[in-house]
Protein backbone atom coordinates (compact mmCIF):
# COMPACT_ATOMS: atom_id res chain seq x y z
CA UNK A 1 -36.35 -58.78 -13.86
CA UNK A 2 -33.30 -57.84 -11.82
CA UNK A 3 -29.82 -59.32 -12.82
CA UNK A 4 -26.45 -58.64 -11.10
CA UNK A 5 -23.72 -57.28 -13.23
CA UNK A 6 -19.95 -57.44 -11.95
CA UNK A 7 -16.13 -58.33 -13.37
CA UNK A 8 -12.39 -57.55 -13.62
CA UNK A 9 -12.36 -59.70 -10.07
CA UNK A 10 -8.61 -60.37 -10.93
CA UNK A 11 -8.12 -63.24 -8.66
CA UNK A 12 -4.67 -63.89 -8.05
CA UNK A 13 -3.86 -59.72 -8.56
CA UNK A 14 -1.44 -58.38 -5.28
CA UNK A 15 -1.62 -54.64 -4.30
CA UNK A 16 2.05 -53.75 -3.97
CA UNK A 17 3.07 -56.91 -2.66
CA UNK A 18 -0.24 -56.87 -0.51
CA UNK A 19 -1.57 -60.40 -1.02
CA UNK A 20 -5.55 -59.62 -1.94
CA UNK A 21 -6.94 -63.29 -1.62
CA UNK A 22 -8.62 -62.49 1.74
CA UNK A 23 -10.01 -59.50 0.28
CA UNK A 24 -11.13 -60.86 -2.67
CA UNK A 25 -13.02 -63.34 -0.51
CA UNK A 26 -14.56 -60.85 1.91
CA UNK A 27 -15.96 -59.72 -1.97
CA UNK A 28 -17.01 -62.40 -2.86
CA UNK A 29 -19.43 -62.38 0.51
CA UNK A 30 -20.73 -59.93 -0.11
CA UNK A 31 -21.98 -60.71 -3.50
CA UNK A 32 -23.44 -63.51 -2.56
CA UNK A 33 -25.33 -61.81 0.70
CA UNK A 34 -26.14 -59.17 -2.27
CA UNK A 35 -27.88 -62.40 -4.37
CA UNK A 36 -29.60 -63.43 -1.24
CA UNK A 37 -30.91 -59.84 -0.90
CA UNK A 38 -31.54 -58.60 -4.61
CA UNK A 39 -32.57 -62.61 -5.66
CA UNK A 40 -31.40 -61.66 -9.24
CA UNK A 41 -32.30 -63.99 -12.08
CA UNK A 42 -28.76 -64.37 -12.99
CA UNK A 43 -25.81 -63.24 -12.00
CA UNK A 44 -22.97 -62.01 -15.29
CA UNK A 45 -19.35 -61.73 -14.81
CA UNK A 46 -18.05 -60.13 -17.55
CA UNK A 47 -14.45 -61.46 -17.82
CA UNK A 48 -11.13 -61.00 -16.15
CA UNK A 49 -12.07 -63.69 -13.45
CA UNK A 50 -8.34 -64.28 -12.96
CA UNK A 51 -5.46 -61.92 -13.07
CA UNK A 52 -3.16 -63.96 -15.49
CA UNK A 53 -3.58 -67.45 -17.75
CA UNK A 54 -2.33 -69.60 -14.76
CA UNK A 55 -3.44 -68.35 -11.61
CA UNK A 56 -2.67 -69.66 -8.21
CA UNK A 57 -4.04 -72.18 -6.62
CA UNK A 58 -5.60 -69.86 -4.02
CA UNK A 59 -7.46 -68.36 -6.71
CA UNK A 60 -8.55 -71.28 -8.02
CA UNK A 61 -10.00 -72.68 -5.08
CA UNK A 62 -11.99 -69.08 -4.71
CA UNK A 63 -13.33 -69.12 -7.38
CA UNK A 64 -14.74 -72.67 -7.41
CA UNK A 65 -16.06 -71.93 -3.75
CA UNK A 66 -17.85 -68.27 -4.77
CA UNK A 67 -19.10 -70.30 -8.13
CA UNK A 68 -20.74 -73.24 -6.31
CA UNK A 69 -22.25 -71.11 -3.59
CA UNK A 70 -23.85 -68.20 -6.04
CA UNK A 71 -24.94 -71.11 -8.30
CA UNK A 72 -27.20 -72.38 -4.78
CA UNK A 73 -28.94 -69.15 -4.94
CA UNK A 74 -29.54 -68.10 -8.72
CA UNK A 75 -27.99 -68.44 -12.17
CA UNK A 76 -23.87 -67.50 -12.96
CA UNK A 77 -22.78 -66.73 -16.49
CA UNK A 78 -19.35 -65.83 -16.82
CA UNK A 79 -17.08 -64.63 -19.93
CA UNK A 80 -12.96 -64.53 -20.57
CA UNK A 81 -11.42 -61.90 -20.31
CA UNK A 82 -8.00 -60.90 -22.10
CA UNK A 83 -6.18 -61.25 -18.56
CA UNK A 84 -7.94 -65.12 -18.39
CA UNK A 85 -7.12 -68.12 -20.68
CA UNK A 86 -10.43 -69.18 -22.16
CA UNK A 87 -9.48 -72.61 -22.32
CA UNK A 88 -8.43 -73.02 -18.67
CA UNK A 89 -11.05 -70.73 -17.72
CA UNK A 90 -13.68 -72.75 -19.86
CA UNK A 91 -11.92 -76.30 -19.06
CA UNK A 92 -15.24 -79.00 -18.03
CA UNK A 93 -17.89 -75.83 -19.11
CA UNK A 94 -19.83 -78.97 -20.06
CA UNK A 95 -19.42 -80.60 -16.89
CA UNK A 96 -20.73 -77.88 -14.82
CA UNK A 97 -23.98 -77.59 -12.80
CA UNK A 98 -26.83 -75.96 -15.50
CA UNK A 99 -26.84 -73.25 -13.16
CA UNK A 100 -23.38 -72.04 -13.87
CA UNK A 101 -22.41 -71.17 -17.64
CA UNK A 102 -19.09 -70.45 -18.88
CA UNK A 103 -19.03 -68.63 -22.28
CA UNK A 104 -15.28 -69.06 -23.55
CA UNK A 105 -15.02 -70.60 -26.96
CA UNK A 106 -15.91 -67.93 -29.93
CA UNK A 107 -18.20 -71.00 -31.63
CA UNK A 108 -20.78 -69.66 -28.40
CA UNK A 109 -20.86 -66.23 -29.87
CA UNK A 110 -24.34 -65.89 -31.04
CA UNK A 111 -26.21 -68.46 -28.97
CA UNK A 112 -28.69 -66.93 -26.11
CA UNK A 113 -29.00 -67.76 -22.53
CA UNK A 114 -32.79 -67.81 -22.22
CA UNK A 115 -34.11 -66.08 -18.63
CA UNK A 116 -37.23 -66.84 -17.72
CA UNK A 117 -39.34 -63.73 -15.82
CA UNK A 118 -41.10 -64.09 -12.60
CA UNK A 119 -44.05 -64.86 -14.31
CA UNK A 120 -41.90 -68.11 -16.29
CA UNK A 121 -42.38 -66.00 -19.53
CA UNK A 122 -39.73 -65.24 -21.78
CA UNK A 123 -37.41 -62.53 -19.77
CA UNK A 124 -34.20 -62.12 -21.50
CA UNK A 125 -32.20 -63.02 -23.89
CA UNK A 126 -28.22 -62.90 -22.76
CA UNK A 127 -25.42 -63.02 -25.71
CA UNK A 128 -22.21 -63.46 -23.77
CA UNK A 129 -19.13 -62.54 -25.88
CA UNK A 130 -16.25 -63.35 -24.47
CA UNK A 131 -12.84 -61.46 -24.96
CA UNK A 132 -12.05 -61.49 -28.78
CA UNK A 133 -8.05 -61.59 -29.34
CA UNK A 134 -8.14 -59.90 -33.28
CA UNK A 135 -5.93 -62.62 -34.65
CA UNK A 136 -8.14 -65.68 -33.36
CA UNK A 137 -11.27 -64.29 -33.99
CA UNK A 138 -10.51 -62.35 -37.29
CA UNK A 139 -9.59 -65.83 -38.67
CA UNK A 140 -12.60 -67.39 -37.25
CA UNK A 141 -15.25 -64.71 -38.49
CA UNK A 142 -13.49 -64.17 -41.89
CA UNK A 143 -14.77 -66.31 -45.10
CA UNK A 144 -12.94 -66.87 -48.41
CA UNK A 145 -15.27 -64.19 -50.37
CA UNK A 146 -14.75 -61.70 -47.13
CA UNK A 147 -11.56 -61.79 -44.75
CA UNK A 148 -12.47 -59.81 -41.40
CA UNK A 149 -9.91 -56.63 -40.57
CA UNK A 150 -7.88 -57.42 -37.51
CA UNK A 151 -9.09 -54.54 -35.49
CA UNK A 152 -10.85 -54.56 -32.38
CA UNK A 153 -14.17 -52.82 -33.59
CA UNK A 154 -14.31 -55.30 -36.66
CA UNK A 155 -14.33 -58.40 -34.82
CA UNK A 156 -16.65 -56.87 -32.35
CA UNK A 157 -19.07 -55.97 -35.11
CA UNK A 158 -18.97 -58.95 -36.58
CA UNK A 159 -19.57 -61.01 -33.15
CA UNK A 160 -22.87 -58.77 -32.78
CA UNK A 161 -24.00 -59.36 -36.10
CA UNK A 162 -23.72 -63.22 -34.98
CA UNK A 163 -26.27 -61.94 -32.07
CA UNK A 164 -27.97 -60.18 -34.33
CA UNK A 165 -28.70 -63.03 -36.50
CA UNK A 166 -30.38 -65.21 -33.88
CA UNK A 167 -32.21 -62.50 -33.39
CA UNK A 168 -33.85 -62.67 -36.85
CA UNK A 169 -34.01 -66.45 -36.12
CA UNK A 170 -36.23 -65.99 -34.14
CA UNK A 171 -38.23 -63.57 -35.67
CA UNK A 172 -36.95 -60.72 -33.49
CA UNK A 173 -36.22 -57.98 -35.59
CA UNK A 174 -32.36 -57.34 -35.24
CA UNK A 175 -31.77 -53.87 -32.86
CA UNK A 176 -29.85 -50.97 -34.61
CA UNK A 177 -27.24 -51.63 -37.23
CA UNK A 178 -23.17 -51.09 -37.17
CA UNK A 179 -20.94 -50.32 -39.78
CA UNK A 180 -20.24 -54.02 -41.03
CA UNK A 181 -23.99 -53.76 -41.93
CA UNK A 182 -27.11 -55.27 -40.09
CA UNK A 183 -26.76 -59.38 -39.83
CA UNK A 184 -27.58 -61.33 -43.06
CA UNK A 185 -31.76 -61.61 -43.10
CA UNK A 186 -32.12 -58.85 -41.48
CA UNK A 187 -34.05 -55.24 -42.40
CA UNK A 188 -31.33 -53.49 -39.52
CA UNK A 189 -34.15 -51.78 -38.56
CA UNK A 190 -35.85 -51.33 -35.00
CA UNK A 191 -39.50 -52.31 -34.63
CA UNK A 192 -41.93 -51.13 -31.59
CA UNK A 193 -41.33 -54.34 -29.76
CA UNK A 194 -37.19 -54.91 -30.09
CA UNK A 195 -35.26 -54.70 -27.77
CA UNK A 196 -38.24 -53.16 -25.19
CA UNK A 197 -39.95 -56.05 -22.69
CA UNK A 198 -41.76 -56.00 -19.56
CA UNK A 199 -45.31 -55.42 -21.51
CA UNK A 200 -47.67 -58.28 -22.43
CA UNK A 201 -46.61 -59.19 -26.23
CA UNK A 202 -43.39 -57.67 -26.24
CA UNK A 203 -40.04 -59.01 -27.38
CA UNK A 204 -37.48 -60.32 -23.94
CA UNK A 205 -35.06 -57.93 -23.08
CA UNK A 206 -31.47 -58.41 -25.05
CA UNK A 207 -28.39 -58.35 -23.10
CA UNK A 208 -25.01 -58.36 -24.56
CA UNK A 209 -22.22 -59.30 -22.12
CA UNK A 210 -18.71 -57.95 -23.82
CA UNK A 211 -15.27 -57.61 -22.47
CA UNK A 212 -14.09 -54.61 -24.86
CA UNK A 213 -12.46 -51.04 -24.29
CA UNK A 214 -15.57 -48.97 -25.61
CA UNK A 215 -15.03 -45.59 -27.25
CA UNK A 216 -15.67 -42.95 -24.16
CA UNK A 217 -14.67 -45.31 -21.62
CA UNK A 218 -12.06 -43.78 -18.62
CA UNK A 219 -9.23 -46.08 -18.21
CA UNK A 220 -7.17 -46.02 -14.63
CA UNK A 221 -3.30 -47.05 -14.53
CA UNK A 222 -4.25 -50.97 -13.75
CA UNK A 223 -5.80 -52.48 -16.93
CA UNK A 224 -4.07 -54.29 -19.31
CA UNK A 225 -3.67 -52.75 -23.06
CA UNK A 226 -6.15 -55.13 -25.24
CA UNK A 227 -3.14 -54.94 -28.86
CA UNK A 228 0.56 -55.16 -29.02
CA UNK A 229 1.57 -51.25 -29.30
CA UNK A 230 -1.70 -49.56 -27.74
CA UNK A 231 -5.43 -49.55 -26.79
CA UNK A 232 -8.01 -50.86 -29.66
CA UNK A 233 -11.80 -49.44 -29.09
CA UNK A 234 -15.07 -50.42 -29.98
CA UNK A 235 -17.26 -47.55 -31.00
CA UNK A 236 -20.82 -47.43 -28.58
CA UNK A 237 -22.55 -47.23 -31.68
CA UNK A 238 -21.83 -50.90 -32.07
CA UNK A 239 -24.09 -51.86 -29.29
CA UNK A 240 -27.34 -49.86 -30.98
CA UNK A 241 -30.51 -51.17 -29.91
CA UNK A 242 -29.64 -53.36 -27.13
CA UNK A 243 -31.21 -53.07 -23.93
CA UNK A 244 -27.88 -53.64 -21.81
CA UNK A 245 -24.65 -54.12 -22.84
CA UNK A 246 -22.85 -55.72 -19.52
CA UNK A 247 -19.11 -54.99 -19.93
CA UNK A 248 -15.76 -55.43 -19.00
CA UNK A 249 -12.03 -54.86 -18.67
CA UNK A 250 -12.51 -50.52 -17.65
CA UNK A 251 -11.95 -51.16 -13.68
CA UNK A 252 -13.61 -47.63 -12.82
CA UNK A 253 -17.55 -47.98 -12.59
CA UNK A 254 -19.23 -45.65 -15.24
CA UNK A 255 -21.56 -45.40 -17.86
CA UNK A 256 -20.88 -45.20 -21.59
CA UNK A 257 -22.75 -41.58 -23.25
CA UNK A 258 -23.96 -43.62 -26.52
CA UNK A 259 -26.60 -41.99 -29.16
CA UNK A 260 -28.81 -45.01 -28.59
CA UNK A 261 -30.92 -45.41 -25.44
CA UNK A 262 -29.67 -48.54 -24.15
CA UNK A 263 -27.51 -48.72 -21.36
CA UNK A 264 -24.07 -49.56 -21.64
CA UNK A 265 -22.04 -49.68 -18.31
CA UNK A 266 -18.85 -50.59 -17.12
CA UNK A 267 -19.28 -52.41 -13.53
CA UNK A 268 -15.80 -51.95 -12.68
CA UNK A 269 -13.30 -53.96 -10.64
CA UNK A 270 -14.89 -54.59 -7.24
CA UNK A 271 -10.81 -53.86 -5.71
CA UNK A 272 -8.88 -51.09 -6.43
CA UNK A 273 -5.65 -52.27 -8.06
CA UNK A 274 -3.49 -48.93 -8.31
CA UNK A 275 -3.35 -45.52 -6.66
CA UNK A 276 -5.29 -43.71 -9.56
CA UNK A 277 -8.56 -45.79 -8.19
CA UNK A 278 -8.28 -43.81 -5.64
CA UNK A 279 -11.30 -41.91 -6.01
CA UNK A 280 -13.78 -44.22 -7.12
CA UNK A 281 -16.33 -45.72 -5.26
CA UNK A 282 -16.11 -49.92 -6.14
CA UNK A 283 -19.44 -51.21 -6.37
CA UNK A 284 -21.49 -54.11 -8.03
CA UNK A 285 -24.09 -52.86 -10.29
CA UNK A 286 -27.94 -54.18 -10.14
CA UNK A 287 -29.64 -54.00 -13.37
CA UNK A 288 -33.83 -53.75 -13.82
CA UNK A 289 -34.89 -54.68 -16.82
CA UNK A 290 -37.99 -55.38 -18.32
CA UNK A 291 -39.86 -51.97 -16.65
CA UNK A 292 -39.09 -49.50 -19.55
CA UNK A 293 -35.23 -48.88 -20.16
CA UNK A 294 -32.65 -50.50 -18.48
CA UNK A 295 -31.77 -48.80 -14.90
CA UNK A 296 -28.63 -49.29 -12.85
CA UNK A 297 -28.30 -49.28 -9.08
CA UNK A 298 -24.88 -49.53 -7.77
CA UNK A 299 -24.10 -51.08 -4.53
CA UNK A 300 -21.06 -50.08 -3.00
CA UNK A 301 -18.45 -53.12 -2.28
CA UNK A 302 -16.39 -53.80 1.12
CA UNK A 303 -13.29 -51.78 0.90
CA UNK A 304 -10.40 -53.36 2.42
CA UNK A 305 -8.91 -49.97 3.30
CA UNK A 306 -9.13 -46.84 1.85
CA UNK A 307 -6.36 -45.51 -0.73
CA UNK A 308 -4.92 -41.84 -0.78
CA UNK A 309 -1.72 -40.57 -2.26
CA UNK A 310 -0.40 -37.24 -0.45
CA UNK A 311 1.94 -35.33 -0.71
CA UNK A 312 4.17 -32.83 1.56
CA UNK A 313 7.57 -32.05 3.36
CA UNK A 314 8.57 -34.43 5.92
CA UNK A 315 7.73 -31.54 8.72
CA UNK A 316 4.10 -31.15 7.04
CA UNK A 317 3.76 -35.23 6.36
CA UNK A 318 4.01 -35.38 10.40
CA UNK A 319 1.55 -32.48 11.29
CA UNK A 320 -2.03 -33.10 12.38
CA UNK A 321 -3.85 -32.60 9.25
CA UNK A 322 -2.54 -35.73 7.82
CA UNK A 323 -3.63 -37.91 10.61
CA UNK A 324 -6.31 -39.29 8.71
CA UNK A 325 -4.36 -40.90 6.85
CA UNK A 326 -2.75 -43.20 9.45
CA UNK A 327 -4.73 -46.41 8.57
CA UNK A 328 -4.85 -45.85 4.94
CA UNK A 329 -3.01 -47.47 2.29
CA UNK A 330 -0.73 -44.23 0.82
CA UNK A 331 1.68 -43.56 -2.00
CA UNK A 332 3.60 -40.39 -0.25
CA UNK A 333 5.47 -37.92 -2.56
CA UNK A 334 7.52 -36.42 0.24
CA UNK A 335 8.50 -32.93 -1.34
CA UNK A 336 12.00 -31.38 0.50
CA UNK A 337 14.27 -29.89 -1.57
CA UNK A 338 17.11 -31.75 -0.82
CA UNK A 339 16.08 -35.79 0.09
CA UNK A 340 15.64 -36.09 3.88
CA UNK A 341 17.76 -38.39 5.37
CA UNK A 342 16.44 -42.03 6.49
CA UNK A 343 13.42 -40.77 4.17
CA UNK A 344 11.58 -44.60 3.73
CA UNK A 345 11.76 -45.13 7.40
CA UNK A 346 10.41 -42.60 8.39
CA UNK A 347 7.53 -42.10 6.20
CA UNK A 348 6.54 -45.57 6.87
CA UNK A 349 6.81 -44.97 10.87
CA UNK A 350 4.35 -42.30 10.18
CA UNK A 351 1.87 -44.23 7.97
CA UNK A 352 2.15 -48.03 8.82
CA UNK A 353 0.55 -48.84 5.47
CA UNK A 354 2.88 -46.79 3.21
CA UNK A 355 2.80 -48.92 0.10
CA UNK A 356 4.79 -46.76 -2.18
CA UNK A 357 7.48 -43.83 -1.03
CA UNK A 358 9.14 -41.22 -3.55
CA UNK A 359 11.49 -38.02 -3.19
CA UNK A 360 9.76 -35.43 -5.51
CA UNK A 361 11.64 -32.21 -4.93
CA UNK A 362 10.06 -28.96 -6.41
CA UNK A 363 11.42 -28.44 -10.17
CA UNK A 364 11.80 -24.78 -10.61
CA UNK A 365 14.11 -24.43 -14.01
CA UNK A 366 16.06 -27.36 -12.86
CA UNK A 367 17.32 -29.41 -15.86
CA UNK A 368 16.54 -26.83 -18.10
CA UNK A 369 19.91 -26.96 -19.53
CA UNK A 370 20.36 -30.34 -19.46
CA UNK A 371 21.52 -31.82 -23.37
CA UNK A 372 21.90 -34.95 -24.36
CA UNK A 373 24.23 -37.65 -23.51
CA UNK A 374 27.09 -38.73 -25.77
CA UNK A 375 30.38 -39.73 -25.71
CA UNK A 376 31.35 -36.52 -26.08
CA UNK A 377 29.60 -35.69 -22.85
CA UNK A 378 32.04 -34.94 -19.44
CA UNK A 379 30.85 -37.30 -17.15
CA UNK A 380 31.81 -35.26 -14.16
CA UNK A 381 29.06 -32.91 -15.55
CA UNK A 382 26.43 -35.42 -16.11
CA UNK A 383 27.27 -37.16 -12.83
CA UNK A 384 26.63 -33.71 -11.38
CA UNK A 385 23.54 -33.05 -13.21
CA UNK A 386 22.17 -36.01 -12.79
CA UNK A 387 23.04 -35.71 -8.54
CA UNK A 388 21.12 -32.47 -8.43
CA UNK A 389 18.05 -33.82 -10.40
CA UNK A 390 17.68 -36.94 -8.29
CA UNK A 391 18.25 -34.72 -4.89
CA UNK A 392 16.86 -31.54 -5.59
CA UNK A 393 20.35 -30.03 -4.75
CA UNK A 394 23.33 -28.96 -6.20
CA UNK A 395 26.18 -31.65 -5.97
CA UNK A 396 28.40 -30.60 -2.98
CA UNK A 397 32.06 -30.46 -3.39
CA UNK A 398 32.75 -33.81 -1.20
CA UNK A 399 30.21 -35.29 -3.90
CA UNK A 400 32.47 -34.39 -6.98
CA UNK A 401 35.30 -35.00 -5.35
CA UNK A 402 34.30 -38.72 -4.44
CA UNK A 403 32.66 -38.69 -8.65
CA UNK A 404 36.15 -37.77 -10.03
CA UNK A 405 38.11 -40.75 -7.43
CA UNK A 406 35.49 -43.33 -9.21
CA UNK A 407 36.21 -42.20 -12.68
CA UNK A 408 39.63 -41.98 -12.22
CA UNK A 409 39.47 -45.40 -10.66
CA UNK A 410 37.53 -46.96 -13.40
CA UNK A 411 40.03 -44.98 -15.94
CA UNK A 412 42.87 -46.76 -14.65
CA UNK A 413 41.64 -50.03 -14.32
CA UNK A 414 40.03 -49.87 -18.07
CA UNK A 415 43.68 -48.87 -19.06
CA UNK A 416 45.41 -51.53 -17.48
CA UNK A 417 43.64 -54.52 -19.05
């Protein structure tokens, strides 16, 4: 059984003031000439469909057009994400075709999506959880005799052991065990047949779809912290014994190092949404199940147009070796000691797709000296400082001359009112 695994589309999401909506759709293509190609039994998006609670309408409208046509080829389960609101996201969930599923409400926690193989037997067995704010679902999971810590990796835990439970249900024996304990009726303990399929009398596959920054996980500059005040993890250890754990929110594709043998993968954001993506090839990951362990095969996605950040002075910006990056979109650190004149203009002249411009002037010991600000300060002298900081050269004396006319300005005027 082959499934498709992709999220963090971000609908809505600009570039630097660069509108994405066309490029999200020329994605969006291509996933669905990737369905008609791979002919996946389902296709998961694992949260972060939209950039923010209330998305445009453009966004919208995508969305509803990539849904309807992916649902004409194959099966669509999607998940919230922290950057979606579940209930607009999951508004009419009951209306929709059967071939399009929207997991949204922490009440579906625990209930399977049943795929059928090729053969019509029983394939796999998808748990979607969708993105668990601590406060909502801490209250939800917590009972009088046993309140649930607010804390990323305790909700998570206990949303698994909900997973883990129907698992026992049906007389699956529950894969691995976490540290709030394997679910209630279960020995925690992995048989031969759990969580291994594709052999006559084994168990389906089991799939966990999560939206969750997991312990060992490489962040980039453009996600979203999951808690007020910093980043909450999951350990890997919570998703023991599962054959795939489809996740979300990380927009770099990678896989997560975890003791256990299943395979736990970010797919990544199929756009790059800030210079540190740079590097990293977007892609769409297809996922084999059902043949021994789970195997990935990433496709790469359409790229809009490639990203670089360079650096130089504006005489080695303008040479030949940077010609490649003509057609790029570029953040330029432009590196002159003192800030060339006309600087923005220029640089964009250069590179017609100049996104972001900066004056970063080398460094060497300057500021060293540099105390801290009080009243007691001379403002002269921190004007001064502050001059040769932002332009990498010593204030000039036409400079302090024109500093010491505004203060004595501003002196006079405070002293006359």
């Amino acid at each position: 059984m082959r499934l498709i695994h992709t999220s963090d589309w971000h609908l809505g999401r600009s570039f630097h003031n660069v509108d994405l909506l066309d490029h999200h759709a020329a994605y969006t293509d291509h996933l669905v000439e990737l369905v008609r190609e791979v002919r996946p039994t389902a296709v998961l998006i694992a949260g972060d469909v939209y950039d923010r609670a209330v998305p445009p309408v453009g966004a919208v409208r995508l969305l509803e057009e990539s849904l309807t046509r992916l649902a004409e080829l194959t099966r669509v389960i999607v998940t919230a994400g922290n950057h979606d609101s579940a209930t607009r996201l999951g508004f009419a969930a009951g209306l929709m075709r059967p071939e399009i599923q929207l997991i949204t409400r922490l009440d579906q926690i625990g209930q399977a999506i049943e795929l059928e193989d090729d053969q019509g037997g029983p394939g796999a067995l998808v748990y979607p959880v969708p993105f668990l704010d601590v406060y909502a679902a801490a209250d939800h999971f917590s009972v009088e005799e046993a309140p649930v810590h607010r804390s990323h990796e305790a909700v998570m835990n206990q949303a698994l052991n909900r997973v883990r439970q129907d698992l026992a249900n049906r007389g699956l024996t529950s894969p691995g065990a976490v540290a709030a304990g394997p679910a209630r009726g279960s020995s925690g303990k992995t048989n031969a047949t759990a969580g291994q399929s594709g052999t006559a009398g084994m168990a389906p596959a089991t799939i966990v779809m999560a939206h969750a920054f997991v312990v060992g996980g490489q962040a980039s500059e453009s996600e979203r912290d999951l808690s007020v005040g910093g980043i909450e993890t999951v350990p890997a250890d919570a998703f023991a014994g599962f054959d795939y754990a489809a996740l979300g929110h990380l927009h770099g594709p990678q896989r997560i190092a975890a003791p256990d043998p299943g395979l736990l993968r970010y797919s990544g954001s199929p756009l790059a949404f800030s210079f540190s993506e740079a590097n990293q090839t977007k892609s769409t990951a297809v996922i084999t199940v059902g043949q021994g362990p789970a195997a990935a095969e990433l496709i790469p996605a359409p790229v809009p147009r490639p990203l670089a950040q360079i650096r130089g002075t504006m005489a080695e910006l303008r040479s030949a070796q940077y010609d490649e990056f003509r057609d790029h979109w570029v953040s330029v650190a432009v590196t002159d000691p003192a800030r060339p004149d006309d600087m923005v203009r220029r640089v964009f002249r250069r590179f017609p797709h100049t996104l972001k411009t900066f004056h970063d002037p080398p460094r060497s010991g300057l500021g060293a000296s540099t105390g801290l600000v009080t009243a007691a300060s001379d403002p002269h002298q921190v004007v001064a400082q502050f001059i040769e900081y932002a332009g990498g050269l010593a204030a000039t004396e036409p400079e302090l001359r024109e500093v010491t006319n505004a203060f004595e300005a501003i002196t006079l005027k405070a002293g006359t009112q």
